[in-house]
PDB file of N, CA and C in Angstrom:
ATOM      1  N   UNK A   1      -1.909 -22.787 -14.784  1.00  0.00           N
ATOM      2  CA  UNK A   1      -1.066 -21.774 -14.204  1.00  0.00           C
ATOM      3  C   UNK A   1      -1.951 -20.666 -13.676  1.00  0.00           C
ATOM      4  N   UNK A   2      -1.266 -19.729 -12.906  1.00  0.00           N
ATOM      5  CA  UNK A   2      -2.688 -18.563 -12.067  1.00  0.00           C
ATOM      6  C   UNK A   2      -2.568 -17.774 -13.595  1.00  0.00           C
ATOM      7  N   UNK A   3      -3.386 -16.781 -12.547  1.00  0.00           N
ATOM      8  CA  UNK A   3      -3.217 -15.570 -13.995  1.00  0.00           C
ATOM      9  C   UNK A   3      -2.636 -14.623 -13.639  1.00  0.00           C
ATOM     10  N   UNK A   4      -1.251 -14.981 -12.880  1.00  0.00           N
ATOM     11  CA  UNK A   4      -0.317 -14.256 -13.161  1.00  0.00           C
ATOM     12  C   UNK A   4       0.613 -14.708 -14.471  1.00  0.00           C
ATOM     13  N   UNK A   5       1.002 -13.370 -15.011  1.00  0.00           N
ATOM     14  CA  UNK A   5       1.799 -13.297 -16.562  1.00  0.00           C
ATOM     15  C   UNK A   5       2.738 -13.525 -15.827  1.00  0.00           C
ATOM     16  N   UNK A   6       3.836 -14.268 -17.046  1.00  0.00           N
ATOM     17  CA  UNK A   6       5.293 -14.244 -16.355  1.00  0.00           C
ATOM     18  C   UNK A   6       5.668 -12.768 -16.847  1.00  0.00           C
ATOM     19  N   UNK A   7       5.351 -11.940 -17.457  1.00  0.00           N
ATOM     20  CA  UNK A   7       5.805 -10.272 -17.361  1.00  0.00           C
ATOM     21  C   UNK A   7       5.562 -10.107 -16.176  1.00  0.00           C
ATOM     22  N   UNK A   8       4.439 -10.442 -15.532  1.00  0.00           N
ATOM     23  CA  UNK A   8       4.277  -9.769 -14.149  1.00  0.00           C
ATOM     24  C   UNK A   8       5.273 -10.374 -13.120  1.00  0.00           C
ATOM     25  N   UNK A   9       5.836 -11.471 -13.337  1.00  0.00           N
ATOM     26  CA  UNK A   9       6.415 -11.948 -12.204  1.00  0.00           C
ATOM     27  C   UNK A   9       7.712 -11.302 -12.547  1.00  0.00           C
ATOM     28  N   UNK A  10       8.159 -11.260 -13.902  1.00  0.00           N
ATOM     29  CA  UNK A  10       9.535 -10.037 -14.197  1.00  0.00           C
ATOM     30  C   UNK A  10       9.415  -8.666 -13.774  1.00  0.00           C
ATOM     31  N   UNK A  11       8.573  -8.043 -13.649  1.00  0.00           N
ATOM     32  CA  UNK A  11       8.033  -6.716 -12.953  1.00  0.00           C
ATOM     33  C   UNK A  11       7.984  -6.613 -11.610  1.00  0.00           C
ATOM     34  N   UNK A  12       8.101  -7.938 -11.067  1.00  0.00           N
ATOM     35  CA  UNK A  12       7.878  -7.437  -9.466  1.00  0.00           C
ATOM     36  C   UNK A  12       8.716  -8.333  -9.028  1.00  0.00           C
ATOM     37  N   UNK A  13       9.866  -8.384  -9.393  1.00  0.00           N
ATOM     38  CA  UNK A  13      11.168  -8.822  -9.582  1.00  0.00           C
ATOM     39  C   UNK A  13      11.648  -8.298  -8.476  1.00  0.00           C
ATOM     40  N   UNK A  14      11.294  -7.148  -7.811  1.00  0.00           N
ATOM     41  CA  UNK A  14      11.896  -6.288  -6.762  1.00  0.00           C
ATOM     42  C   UNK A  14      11.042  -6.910  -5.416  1.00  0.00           C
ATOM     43  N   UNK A  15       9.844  -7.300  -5.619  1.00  0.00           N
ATOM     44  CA  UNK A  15       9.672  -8.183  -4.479  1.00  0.00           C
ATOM     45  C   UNK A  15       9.572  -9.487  -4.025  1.00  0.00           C
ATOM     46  N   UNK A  16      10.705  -9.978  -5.173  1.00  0.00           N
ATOM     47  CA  UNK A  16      11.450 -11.341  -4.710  1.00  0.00           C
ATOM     48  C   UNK A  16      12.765 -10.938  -4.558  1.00  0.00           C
ATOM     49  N   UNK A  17      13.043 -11.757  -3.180  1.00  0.00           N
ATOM     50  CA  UNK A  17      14.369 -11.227  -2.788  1.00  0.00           C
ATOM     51  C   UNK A  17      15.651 -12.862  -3.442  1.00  0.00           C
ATOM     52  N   UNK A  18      16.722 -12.685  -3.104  1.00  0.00           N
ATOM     53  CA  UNK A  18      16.931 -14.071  -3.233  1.00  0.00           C
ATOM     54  C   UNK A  18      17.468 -14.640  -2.549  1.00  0.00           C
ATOM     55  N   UNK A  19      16.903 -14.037  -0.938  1.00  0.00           N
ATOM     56  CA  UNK A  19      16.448 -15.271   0.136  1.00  0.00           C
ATOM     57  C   UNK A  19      15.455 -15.837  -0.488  1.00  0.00           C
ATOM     58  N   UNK A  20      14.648 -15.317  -0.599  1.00  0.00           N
ATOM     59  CA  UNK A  20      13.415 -15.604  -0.857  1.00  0.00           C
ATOM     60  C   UNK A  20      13.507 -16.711  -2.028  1.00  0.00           C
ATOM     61  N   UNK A  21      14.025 -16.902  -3.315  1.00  0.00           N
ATOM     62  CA  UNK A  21      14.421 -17.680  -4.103  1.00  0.00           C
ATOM     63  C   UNK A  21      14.830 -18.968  -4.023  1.00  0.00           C
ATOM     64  N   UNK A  22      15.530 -18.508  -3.332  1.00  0.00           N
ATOM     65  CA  UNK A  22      16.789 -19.783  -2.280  1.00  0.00           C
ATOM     66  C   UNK A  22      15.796 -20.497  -1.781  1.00  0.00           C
ATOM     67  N   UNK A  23      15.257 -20.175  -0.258  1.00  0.00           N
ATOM     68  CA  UNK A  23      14.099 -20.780  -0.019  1.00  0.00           C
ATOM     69  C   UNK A  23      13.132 -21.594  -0.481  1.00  0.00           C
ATOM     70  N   UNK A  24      12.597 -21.286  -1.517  1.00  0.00           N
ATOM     71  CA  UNK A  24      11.738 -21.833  -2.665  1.00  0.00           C
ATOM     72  C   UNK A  24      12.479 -22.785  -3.612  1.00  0.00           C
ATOM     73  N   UNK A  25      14.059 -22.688  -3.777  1.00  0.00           N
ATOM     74  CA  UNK A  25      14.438 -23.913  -4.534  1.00  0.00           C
ATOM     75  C   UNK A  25      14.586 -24.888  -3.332  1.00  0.00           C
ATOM     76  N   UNK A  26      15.200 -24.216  -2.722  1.00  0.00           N
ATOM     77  CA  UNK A  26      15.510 -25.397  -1.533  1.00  0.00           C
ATOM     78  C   UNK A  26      14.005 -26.427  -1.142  1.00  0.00           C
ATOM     79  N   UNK A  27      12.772 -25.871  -0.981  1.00  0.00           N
ATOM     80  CA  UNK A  27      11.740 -26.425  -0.879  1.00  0.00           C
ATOM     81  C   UNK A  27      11.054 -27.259  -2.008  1.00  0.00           C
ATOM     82  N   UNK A  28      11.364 -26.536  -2.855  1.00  0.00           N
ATOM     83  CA  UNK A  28      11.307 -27.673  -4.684  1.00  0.00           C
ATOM     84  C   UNK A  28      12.152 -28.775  -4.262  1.00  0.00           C
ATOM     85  N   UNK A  29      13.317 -28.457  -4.230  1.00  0.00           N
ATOM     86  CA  UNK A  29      14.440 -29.413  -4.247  1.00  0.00           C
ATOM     87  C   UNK A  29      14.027 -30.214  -3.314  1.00  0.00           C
ATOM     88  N   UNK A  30      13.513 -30.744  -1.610  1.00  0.00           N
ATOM     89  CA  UNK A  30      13.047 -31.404  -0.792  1.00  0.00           C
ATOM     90  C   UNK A  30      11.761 -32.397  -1.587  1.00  0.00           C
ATOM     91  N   UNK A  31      10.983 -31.596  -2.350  1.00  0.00           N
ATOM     92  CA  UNK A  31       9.630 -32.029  -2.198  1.00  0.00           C
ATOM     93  C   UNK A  31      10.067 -33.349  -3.622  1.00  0.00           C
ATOM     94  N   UNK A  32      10.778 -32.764  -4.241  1.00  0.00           N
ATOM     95  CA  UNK A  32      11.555 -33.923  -5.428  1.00  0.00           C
ATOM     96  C   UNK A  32      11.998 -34.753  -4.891  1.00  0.00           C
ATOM     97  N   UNK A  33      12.863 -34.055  -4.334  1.00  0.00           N
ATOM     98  CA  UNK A  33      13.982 -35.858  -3.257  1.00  0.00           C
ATOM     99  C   UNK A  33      12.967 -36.615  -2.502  1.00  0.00           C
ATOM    100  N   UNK A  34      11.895 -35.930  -2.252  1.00  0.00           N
ATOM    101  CA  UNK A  34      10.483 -37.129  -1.657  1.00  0.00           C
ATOM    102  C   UNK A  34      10.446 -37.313  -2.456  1.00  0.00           C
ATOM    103  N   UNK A  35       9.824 -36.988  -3.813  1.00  0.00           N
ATOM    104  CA  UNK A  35       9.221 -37.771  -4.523  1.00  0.00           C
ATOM    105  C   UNK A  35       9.578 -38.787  -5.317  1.00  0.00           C
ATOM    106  N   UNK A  36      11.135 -38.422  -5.463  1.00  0.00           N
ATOM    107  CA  UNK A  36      12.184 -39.858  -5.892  1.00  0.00           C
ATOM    108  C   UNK A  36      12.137 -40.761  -5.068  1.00  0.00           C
ATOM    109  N   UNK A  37      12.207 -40.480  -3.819  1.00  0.00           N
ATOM    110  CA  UNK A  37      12.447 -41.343  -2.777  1.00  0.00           C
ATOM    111  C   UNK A  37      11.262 -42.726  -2.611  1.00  0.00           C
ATOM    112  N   UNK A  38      10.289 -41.627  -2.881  1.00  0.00           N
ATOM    113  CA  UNK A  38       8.891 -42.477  -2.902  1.00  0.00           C
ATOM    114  C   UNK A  38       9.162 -43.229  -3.922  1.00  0.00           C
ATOM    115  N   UNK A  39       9.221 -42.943  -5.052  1.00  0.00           N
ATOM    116  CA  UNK A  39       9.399 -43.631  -6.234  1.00  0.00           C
ATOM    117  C   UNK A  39       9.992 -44.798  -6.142  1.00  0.00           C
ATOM    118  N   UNK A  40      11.109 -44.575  -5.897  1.00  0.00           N
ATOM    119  CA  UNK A  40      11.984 -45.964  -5.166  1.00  0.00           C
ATOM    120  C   UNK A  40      12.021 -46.889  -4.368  1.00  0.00           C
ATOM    121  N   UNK A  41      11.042 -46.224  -3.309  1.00  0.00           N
ATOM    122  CA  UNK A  41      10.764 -47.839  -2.319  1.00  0.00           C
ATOM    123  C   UNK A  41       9.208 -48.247  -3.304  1.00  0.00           C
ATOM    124  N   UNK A  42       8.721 -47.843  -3.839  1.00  0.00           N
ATOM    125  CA  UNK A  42       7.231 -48.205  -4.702  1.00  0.00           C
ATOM    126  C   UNK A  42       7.915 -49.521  -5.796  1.00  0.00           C
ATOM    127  N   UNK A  43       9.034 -49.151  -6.347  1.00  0.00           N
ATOM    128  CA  UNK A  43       9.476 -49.508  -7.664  1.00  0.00           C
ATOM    129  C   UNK A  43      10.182 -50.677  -7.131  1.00  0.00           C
ATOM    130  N   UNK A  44      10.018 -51.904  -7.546  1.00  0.00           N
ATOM    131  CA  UNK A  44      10.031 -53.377  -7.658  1.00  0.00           C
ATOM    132  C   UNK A  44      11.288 -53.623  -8.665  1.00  0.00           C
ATOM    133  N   UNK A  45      12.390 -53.417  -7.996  1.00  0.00           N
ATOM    134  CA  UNK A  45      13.837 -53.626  -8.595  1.00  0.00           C
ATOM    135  C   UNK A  45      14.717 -53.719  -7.717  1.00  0.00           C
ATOM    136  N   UNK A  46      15.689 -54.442  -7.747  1.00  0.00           N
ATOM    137  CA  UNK A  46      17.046 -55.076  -7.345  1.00  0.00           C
ATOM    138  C   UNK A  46      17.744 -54.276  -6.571  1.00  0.00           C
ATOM    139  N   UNK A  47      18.188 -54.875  -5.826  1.00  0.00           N
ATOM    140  CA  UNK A  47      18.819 -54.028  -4.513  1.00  0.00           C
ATOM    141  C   UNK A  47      20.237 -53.288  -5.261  1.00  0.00           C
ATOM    142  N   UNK A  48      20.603 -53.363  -6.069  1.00  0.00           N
ATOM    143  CA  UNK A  48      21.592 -52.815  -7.081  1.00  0.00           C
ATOM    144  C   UNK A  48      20.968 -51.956  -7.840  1.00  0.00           C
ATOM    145  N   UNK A  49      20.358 -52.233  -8.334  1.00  0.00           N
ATOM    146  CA  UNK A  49      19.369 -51.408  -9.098  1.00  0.00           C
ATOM    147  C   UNK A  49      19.285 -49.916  -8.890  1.00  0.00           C
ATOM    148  N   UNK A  50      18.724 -50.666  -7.035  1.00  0.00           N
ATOM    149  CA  UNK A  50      17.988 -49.036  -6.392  1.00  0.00           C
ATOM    150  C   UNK A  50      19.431 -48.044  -5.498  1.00  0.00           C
ATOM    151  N   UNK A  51      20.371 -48.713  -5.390  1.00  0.00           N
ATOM    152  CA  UNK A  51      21.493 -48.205  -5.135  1.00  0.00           C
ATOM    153  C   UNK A  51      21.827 -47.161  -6.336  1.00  0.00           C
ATOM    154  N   UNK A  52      21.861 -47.865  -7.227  1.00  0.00           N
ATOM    155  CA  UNK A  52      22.603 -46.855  -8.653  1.00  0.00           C
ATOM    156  C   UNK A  52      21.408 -45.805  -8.701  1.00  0.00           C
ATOM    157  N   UNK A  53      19.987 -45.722  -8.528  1.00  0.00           N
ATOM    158  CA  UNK A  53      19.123 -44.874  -8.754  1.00  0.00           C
ATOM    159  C   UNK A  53      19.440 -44.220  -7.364  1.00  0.00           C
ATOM    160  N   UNK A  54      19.613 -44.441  -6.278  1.00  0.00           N
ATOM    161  CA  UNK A  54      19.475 -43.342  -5.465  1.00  0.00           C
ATOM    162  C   UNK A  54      20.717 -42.799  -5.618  1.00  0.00           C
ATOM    163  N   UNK A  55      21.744 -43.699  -5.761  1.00  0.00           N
ATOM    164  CA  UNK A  55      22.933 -42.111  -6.647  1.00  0.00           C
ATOM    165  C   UNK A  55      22.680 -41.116  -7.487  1.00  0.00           C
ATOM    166  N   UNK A  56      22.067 -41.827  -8.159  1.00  0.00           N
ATOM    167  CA  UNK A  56      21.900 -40.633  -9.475  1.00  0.00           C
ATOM    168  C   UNK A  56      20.210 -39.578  -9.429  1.00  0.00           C
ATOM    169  N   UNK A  57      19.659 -39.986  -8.443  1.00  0.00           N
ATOM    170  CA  UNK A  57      19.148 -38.768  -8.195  1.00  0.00           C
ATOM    171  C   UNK A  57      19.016 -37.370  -7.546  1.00  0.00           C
ATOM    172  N   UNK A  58      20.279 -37.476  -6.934  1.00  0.00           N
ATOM    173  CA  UNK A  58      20.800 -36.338  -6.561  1.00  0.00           C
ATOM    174  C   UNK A  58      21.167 -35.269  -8.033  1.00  0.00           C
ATOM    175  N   UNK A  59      21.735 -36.185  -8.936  1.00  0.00           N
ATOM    176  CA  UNK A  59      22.132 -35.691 -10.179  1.00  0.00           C
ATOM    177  C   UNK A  59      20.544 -34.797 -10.569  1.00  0.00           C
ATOM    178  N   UNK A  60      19.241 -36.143 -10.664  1.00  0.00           N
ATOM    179  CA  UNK A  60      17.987 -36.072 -11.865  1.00  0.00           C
ATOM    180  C   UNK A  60      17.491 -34.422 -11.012  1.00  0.00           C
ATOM    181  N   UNK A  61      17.540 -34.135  -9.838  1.00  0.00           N
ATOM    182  CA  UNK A  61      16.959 -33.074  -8.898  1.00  0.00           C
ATOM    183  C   UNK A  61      17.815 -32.245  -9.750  1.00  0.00           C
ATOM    184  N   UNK A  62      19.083 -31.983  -9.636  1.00  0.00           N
ATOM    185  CA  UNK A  62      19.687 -30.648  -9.823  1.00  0.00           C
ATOM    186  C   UNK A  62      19.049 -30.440 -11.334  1.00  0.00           C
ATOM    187  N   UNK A  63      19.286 -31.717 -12.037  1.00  0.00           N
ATOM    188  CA  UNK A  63      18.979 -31.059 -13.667  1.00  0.00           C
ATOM    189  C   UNK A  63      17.524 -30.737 -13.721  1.00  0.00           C
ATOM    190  N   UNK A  64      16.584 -31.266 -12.730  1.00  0.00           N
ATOM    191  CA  UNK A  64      15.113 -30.939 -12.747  1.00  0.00           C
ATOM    192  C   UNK A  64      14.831 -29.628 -12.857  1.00  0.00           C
ATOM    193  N   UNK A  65      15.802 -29.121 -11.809  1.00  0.00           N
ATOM    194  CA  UNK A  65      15.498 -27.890 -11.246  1.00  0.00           C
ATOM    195  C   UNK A  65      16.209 -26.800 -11.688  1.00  0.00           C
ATOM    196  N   UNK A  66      17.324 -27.455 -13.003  1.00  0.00           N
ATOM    197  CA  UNK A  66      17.943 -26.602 -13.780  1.00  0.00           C
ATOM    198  C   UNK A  66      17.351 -25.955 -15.010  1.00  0.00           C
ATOM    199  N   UNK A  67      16.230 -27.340 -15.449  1.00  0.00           N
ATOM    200  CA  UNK A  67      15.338 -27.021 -16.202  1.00  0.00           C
ATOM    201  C   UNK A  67      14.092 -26.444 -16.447  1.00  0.00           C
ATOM    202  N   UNK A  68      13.726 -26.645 -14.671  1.00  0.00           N
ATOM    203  CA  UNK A  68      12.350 -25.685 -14.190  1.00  0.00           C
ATOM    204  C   UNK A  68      12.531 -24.174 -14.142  1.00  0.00           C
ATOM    205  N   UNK A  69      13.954 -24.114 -13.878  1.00  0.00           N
ATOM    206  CA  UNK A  69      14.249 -22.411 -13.967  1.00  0.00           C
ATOM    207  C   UNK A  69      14.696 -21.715 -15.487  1.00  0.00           C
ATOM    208  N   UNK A  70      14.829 -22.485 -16.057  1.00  0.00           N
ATOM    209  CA  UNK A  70      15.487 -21.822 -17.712  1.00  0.00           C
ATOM    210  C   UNK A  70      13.853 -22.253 -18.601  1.00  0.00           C
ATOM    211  N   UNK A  71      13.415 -22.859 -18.078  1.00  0.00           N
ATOM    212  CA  UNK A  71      11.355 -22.508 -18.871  1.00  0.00           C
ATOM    213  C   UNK A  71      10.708 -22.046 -17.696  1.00  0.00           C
ATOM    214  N   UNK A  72      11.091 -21.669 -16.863  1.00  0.00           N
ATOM    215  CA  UNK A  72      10.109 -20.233 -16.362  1.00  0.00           C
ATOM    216  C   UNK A  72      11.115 -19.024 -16.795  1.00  0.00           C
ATOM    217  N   UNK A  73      12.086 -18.782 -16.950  1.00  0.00           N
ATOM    218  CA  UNK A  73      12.956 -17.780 -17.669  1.00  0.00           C
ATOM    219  C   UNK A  73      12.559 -18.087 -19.082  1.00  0.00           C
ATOM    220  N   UNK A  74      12.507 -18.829 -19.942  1.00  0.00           N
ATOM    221  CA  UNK A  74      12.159 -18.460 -21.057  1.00  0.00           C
ATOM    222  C   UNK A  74      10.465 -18.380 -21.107  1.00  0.00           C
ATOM    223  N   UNK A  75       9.469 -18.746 -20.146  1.00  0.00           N
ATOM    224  CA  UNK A  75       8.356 -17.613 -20.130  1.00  0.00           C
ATOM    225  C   UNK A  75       8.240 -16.361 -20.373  1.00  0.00           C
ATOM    226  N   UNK A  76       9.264 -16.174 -19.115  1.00  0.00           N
ATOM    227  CA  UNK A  76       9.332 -14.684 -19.002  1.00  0.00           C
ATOM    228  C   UNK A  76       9.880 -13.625 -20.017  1.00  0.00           C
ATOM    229  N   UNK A  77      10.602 -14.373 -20.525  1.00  0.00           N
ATOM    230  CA  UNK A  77      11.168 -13.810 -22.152  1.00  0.00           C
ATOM    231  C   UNK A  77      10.355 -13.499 -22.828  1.00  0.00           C
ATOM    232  N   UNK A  78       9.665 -14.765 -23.285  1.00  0.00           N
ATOM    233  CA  UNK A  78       8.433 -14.589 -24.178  1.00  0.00           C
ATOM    234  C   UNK A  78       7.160 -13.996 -23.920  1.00  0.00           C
ATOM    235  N   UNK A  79       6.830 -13.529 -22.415  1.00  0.00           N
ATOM    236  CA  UNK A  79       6.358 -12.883 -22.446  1.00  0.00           C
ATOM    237  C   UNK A  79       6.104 -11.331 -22.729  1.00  0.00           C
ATOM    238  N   UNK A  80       7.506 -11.269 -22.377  1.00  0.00           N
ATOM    239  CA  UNK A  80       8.129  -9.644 -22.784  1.00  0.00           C
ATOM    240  C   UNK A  80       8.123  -9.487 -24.094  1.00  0.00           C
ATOM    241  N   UNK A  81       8.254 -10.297 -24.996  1.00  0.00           N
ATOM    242  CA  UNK A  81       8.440  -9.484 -26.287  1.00  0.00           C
ATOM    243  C   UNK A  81       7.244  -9.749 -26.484  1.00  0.00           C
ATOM    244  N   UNK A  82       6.290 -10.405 -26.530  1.00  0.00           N
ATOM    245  CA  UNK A  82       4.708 -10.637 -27.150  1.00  0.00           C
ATOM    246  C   UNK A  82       4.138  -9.269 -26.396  1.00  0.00           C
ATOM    247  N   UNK A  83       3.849  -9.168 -25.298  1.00  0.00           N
ATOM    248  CA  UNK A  83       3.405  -7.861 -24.920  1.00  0.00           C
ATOM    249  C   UNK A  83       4.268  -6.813 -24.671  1.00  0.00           C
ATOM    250  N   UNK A  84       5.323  -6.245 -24.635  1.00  0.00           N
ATOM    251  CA  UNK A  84       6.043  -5.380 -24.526  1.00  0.00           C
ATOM    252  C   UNK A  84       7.317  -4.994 -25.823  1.00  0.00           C
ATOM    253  N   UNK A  85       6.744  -5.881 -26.730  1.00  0.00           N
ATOM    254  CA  UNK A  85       7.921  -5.623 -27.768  1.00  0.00           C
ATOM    255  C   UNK A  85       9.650  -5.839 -27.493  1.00  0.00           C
ATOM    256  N   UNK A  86       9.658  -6.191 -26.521  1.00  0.00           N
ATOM    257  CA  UNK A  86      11.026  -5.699 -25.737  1.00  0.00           C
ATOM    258  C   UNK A  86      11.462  -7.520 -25.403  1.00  0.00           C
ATOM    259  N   UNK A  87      12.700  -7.588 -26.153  1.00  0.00           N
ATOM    260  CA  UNK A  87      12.926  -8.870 -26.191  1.00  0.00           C
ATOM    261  C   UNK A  87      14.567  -8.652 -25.138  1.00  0.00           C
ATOM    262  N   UNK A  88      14.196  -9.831 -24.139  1.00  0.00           N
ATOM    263  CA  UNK A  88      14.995 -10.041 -22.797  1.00  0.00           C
ATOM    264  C   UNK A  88      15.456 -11.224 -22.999  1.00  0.00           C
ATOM    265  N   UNK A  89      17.313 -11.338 -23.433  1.00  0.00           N
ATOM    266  CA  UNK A  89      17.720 -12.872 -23.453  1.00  0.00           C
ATOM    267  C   UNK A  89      17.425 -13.342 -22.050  1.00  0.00           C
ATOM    268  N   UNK A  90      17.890 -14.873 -22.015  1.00  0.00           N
ATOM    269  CA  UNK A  90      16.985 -15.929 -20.614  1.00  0.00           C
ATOM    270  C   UNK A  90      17.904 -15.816 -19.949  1.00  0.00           C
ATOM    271  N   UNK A  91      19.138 -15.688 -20.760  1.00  0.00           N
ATOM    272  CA  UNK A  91      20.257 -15.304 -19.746  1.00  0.00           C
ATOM    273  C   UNK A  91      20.808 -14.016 -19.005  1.00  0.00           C
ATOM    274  N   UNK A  92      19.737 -12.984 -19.250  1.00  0.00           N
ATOM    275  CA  UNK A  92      19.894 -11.814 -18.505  1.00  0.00           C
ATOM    276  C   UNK A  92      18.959 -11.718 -17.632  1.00  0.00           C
ATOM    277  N   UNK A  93      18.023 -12.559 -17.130  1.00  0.00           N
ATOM    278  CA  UNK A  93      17.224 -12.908 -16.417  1.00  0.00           C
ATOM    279  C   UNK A  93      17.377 -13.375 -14.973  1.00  0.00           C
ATOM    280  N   UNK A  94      17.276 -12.474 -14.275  1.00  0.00           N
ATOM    281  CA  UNK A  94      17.645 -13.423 -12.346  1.00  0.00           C
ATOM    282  C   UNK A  94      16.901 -14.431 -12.073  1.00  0.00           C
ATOM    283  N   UNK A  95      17.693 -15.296 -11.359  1.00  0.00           N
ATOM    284  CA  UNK A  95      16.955 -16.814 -11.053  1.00  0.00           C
ATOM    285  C   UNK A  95      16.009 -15.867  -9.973  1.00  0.00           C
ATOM    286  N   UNK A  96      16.071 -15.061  -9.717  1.00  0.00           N
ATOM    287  CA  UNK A  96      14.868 -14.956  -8.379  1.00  0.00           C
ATOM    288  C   UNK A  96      13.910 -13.794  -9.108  1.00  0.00           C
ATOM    289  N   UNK A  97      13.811 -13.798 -10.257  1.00  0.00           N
ATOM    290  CA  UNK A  97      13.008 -13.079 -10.824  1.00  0.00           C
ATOM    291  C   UNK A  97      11.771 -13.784 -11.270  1.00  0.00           C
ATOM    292  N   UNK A  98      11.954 -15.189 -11.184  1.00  0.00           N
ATOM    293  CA  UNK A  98      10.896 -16.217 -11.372  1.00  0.00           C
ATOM    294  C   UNK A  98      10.859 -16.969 -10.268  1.00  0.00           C
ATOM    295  N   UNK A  99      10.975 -16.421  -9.127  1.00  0.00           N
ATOM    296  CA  UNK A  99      10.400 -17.057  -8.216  1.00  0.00           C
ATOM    297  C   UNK A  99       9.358 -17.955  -8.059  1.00  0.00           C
ATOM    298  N   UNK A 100       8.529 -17.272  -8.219  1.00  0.00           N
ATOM    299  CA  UNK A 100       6.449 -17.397  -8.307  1.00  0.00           C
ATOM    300  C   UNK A 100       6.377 -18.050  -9.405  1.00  0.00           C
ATOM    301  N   UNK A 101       7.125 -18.585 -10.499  1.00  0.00           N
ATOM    302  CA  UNK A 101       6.795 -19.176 -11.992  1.00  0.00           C
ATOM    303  C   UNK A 101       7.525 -20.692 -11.181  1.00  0.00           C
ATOM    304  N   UNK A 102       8.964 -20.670 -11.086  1.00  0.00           N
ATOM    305  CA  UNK A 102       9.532 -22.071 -10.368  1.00  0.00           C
ATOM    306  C   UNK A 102       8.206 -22.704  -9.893  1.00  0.00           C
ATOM    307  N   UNK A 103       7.913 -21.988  -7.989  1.00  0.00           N
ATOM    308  CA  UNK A 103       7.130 -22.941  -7.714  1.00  0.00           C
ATOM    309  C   UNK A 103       6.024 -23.083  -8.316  1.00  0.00           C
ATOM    310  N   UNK A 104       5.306 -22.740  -9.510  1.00  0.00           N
ATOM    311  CA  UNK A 104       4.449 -23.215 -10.151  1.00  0.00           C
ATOM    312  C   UNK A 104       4.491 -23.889 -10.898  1.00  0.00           C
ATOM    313  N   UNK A 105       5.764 -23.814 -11.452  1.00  0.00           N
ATOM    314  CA  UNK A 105       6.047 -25.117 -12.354  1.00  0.00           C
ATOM    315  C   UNK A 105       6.609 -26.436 -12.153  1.00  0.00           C
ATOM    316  N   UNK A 106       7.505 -26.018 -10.459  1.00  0.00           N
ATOM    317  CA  UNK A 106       7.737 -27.348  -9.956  1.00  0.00           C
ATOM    318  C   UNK A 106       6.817 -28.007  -9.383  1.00  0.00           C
ATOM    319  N   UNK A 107       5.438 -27.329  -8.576  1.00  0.00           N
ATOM    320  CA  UNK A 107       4.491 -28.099  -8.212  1.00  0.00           C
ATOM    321  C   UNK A 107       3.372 -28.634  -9.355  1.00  0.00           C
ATOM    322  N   UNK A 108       3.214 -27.962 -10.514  1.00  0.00           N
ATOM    323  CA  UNK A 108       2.933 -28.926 -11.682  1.00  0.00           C
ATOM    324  C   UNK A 108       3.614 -30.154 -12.418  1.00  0.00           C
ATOM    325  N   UNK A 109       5.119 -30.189 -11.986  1.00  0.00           N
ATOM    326  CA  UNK A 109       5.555 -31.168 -11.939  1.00  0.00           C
ATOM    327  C   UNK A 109       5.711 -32.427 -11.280  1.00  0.00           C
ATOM    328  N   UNK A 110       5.316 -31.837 -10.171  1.00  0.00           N
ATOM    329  CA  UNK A 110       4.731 -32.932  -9.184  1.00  0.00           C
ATOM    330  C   UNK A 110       3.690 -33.380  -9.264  1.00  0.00           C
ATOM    331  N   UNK A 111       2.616 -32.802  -9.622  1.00  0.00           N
ATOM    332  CA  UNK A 111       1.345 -33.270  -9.713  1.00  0.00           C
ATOM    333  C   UNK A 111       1.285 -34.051 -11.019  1.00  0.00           C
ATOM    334  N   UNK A 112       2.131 -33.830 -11.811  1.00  0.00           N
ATOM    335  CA  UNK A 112       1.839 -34.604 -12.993  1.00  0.00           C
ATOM    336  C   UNK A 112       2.705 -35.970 -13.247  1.00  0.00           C
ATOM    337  N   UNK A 113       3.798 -35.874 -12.138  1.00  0.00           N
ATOM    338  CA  UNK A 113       4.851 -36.515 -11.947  1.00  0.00           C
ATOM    339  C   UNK A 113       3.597 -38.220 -10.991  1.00  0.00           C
ATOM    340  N   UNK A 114       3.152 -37.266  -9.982  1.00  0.00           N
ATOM    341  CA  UNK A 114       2.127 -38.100  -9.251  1.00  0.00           C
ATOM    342  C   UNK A 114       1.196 -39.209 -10.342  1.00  0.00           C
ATOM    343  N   UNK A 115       0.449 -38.291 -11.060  1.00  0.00           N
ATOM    344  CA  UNK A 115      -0.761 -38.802 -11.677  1.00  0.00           C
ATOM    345  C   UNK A 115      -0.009 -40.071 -12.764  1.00  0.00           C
ATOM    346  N   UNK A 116       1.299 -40.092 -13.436  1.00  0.00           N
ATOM    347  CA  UNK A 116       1.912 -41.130 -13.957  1.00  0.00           C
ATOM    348  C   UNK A 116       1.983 -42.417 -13.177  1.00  0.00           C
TER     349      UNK A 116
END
C-alpha cells in the first residue's frame, strides 16, 4: 500500500468529491468485469457452465466491490482510533472518503487475482 494512512485519506475527505468516487468505482467495476471475463474464456468448462458464471458475475462484481469499500472503511476506522484516539463507526464513514484506499485495494486485487 503507499504511505498514505487511511487517516489521511479520511482527512482529505474534502478533496474527494463523489464524482470523483463514482468514477473510480465505475472504473474498478470495468477492470473486474475484464477480469471475469478473461477468466471465462481461459477456463475450460461447458457451455452451460459458462452461461451460469457469466450470470452470476454481475452479482461476484457488486459484492467485490461491496467488500473493497467496507475494508477500506474499516481501515480508516482503525486508523482513527490507533492514532487519534477517536473511534469512527464504518458506517459513518462516506463511500467517497476512501476513494484513494478503494482503488488501492481494488488494484491489489487484481494483481493478486492475476498472479493465481
Amino acid at each position: 500500500m503507499s504511505q498514505r494512512t487511511a487517516a489521511e485519506a479520511l482527512s482529505s475527505q474534502e478533496t474527494c468529491s463523489r464524482s470523483e468516487f463514482q468514477a473510480q468505482r465505475a472504473r474498478l467495476e470495468a477492470l473486474l468485469r475484464d477480469a471475469g471475463k478473461a477468466a471465462l474464456q481461459d477456463a475450460d468448462v461447458s457451455a452451460g457452465e459458462r452461461r451460469r458464471a457469466e450470470m452470476t458475475l454481475e452479482q461476484d462484481i457488486e459484492h467485490r466491490l461491496q467488500r473493497l469499500i467496507l475494508r477500506a472503511k474499516g481501515m480508516v476506522s482503525e486508523e482513527m482510533l490507533v492514532q487519534h484516539r477517536r473511534e469512527i463507526p464504518v458506517d459513518e464513514i462516506p463511500d467517497y472518503a476512501v476513494t484513494h484506499l478503494l482503488v488501492e485495494l481494488g488494484e491489489e486485487e487484481l494483481h493478486s487475482g492475476a498472479d493465481q
